[in-house]
PDB file of N, CA and C in Angstrom:
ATOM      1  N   UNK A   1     -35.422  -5.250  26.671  1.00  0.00           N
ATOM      2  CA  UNK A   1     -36.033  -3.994  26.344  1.00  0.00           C
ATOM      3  C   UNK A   1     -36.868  -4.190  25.077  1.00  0.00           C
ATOM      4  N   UNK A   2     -38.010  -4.066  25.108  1.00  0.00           N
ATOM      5  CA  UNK A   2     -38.855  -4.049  23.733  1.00  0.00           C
ATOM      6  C   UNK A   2     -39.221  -2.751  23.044  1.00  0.00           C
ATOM      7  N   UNK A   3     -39.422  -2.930  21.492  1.00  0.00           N
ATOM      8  CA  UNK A   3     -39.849  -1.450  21.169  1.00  0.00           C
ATOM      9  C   UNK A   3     -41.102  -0.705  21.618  1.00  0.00           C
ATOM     10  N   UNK A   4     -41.053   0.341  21.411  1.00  0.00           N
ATOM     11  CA  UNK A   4     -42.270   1.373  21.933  1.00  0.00           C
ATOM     12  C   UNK A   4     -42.853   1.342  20.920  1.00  0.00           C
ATOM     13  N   UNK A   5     -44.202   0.853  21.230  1.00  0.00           N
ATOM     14  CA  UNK A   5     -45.086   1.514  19.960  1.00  0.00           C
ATOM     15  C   UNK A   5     -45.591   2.258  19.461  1.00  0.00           C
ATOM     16  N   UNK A   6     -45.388   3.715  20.445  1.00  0.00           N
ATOM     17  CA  UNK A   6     -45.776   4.951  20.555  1.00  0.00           C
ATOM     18  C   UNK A   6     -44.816   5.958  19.786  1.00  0.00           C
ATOM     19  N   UNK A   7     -43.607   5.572  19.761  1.00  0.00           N
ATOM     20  CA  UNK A   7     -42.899   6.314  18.813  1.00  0.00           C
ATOM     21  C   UNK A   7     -41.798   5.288  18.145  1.00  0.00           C
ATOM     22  N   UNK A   8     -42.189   5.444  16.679  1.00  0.00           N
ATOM     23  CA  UNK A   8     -41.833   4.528  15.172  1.00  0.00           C
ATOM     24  C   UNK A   8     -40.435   4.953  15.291  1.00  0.00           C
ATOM     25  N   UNK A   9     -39.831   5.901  15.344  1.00  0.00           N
ATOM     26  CA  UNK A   9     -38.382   6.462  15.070  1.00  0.00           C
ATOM     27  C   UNK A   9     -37.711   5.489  15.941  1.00  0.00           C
ATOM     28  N   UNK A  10     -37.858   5.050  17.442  1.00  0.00           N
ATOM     29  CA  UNK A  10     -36.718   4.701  18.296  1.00  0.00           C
ATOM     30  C   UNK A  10     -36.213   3.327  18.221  1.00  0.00           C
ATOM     31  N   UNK A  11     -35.147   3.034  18.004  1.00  0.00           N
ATOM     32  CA  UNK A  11     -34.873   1.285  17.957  1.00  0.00           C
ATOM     33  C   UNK A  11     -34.315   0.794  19.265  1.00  0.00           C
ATOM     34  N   UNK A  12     -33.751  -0.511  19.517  1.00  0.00           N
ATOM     35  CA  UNK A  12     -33.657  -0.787  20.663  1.00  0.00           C
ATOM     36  C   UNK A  12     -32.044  -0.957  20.642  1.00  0.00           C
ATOM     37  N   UNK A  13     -31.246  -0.941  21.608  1.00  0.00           N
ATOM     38  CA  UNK A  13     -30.000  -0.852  21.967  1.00  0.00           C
ATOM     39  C   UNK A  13     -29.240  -2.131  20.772  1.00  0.00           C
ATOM     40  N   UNK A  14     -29.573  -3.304  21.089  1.00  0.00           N
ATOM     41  CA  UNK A  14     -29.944  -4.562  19.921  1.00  0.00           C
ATOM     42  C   UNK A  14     -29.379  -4.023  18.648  1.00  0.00           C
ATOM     43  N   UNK A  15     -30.347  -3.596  18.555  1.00  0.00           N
ATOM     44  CA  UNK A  15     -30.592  -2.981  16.628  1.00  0.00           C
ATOM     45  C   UNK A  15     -29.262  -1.560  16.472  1.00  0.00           C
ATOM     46  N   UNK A  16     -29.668  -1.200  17.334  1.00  0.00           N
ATOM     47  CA  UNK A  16     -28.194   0.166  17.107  1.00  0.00           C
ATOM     48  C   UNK A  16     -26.929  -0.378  17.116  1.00  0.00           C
ATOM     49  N   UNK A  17     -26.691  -1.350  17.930  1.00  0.00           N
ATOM     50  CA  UNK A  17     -25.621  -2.082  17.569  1.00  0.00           C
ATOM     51  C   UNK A  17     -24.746  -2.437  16.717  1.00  0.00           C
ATOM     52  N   UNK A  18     -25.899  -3.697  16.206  1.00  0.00           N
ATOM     53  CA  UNK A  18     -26.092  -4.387  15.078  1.00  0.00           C
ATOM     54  C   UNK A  18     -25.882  -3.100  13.808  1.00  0.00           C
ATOM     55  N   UNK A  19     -26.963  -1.989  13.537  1.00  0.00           N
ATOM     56  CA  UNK A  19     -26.524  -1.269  12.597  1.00  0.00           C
ATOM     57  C   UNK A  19     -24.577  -0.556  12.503  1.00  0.00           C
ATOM     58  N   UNK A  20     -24.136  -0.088  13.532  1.00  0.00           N
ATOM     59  CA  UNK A  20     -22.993   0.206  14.126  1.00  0.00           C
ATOM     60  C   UNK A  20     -22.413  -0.631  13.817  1.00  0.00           C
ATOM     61  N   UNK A  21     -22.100  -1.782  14.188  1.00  0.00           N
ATOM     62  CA  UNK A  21     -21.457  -2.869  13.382  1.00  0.00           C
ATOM     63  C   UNK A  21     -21.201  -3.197  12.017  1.00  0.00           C
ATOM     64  N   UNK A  22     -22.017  -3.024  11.338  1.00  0.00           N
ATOM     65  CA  UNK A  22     -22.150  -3.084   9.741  1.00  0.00           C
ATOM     66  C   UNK A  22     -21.035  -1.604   9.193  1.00  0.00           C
ATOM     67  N   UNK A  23     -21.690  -0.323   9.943  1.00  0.00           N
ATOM     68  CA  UNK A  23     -21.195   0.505   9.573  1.00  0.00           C
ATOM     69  C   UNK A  23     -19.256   0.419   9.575  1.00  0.00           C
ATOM     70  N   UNK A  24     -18.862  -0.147  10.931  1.00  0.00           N
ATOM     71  CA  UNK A  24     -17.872  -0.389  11.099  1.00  0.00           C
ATOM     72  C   UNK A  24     -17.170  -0.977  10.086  1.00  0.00           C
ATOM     73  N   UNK A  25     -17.715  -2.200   9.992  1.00  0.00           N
ATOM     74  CA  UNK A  25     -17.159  -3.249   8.958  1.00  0.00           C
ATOM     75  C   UNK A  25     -16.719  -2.714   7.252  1.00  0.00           C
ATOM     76  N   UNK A  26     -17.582  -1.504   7.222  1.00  0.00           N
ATOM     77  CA  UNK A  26     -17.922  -1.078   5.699  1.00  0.00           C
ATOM     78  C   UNK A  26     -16.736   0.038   5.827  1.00  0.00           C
ATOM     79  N   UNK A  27     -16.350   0.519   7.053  1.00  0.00           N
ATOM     80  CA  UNK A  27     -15.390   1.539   6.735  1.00  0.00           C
ATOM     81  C   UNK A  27     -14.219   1.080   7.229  1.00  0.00           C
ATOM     82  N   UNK A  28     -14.081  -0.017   7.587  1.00  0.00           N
ATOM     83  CA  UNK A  28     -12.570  -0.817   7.888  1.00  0.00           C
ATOM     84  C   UNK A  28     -12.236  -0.859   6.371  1.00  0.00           C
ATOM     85  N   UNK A  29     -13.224  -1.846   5.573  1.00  0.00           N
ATOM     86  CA  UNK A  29     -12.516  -2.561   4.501  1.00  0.00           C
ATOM     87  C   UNK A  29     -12.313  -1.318   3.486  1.00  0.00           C
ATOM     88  N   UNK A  30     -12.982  -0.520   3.624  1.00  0.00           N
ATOM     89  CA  UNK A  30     -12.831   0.937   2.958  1.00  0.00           C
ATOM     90  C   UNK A  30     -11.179   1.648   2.813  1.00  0.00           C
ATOM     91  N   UNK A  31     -10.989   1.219   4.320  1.00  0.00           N
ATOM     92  CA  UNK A  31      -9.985   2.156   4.553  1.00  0.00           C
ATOM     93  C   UNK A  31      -8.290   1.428   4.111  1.00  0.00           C
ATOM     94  N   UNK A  32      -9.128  -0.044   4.624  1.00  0.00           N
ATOM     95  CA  UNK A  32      -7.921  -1.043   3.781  1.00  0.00           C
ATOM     96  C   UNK A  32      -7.639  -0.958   2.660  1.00  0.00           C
ATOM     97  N   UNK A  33      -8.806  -0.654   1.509  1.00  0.00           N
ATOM     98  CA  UNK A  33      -8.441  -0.697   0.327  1.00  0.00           C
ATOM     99  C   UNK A  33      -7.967   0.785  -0.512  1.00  0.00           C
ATOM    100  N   UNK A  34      -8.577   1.561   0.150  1.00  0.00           N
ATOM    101  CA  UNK A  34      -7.587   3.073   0.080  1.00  0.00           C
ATOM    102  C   UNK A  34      -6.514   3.471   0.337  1.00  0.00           C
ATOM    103  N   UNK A  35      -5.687   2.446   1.244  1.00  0.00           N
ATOM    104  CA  UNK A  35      -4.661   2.368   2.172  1.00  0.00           C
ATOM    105  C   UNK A  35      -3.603   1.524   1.960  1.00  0.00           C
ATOM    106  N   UNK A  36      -4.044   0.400   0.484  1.00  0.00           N
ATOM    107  CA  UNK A  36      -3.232  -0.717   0.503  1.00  0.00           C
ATOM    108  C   UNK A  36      -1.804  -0.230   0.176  1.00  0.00           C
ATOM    109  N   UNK A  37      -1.101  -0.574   0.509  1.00  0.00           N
ATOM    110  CA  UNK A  37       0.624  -0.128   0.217  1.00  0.00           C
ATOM    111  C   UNK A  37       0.999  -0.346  -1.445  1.00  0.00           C
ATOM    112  N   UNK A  38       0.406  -1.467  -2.207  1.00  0.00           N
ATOM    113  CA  UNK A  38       1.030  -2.236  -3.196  1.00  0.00           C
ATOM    114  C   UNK A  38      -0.109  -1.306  -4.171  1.00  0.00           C
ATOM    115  N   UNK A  39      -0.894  -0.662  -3.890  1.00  0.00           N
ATOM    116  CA  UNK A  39      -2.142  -0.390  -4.884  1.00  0.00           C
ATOM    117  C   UNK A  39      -1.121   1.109  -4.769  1.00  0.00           C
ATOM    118  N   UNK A  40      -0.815   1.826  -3.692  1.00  0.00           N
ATOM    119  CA  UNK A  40      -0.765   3.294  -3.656  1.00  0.00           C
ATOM    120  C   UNK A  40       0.454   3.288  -4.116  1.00  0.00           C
ATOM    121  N   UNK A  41       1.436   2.341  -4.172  1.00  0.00           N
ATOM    122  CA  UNK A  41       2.857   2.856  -4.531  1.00  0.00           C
ATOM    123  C   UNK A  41       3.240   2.305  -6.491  1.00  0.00           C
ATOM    124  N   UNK A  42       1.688   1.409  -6.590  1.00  0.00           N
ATOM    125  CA  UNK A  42       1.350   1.149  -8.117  1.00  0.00           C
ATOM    126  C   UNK A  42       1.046   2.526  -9.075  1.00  0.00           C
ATOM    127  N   UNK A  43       0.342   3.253  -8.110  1.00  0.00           N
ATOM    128  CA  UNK A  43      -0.466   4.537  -8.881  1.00  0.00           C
ATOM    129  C   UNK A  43       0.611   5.884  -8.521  1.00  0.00           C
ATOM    130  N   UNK A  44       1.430   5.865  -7.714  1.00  0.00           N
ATOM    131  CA  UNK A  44       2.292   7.176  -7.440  1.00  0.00           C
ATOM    132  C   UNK A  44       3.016   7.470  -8.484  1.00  0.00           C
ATOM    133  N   UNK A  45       3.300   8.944  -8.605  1.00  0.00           N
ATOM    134  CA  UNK A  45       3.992   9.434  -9.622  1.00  0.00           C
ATOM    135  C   UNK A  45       5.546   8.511  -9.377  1.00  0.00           C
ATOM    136  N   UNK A  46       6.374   8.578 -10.371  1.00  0.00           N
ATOM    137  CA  UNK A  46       7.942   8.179 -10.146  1.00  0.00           C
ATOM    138  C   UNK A  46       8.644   9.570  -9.910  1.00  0.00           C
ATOM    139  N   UNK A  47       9.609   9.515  -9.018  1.00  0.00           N
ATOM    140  CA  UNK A  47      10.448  10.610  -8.622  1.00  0.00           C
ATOM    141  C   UNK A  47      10.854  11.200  -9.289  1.00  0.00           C
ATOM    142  N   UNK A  48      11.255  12.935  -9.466  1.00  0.00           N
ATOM    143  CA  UNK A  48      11.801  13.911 -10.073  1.00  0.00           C
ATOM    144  C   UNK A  48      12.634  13.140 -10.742  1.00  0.00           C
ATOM    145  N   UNK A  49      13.696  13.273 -12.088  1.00  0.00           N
ATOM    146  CA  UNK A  49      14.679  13.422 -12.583  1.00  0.00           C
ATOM    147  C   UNK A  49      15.460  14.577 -12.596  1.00  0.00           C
ATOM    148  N   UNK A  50      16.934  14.093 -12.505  1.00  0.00           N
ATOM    149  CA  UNK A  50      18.261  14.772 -11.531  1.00  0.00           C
ATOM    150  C   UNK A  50      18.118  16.018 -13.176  1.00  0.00           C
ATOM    151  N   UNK A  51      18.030  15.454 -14.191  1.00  0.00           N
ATOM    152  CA  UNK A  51      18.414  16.651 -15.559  1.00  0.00           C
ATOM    153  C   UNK A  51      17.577  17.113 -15.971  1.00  0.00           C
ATOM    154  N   UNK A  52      17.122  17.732 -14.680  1.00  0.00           N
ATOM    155  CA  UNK A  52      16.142  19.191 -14.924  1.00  0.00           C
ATOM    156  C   UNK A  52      16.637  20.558 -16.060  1.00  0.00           C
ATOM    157  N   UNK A  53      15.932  21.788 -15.951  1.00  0.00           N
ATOM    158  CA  UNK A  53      16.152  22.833 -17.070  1.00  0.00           C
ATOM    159  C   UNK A  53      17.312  23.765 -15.881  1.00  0.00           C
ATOM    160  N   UNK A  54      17.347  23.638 -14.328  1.00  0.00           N
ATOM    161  CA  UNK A  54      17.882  24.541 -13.545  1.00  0.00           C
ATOM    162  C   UNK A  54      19.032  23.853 -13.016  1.00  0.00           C
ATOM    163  N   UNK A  55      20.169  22.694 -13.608  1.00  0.00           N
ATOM    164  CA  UNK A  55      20.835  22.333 -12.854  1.00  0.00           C
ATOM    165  C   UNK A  55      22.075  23.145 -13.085  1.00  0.00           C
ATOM    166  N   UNK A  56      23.247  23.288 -12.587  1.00  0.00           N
ATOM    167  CA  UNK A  56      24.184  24.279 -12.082  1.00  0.00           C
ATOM    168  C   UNK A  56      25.584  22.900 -12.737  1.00  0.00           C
TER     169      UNK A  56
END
């Protein structure tokens, strides 16, 4: 399939791909690094303490 030269906007199946691909790649490693276990449980608050102001 070759491009049209009649209209600049359309790309060829090829190229949409190829862009799609990149996009992919950029929101995998995205999601890995938002997601890492050792990074998110580095930055989490530490759990309540039991000698609160309301204990009984």
């Amino acid at each position: 399939m070759k491009k049209s030269n009649n209209n600049k906007n359309q790309i060829t199946r090829k190229e949409a791909l190829s862009k799609m691909g990149k996009y992919a790649a950029l929101t995998a490693i995205g999601t890995f690094i938002a997601l890492n276990p050792r990074k998110s449980q580095a930055v989490s608050l530490p759990p309540p303490s039991n000698d609160g102001i309301f204990d009984d």
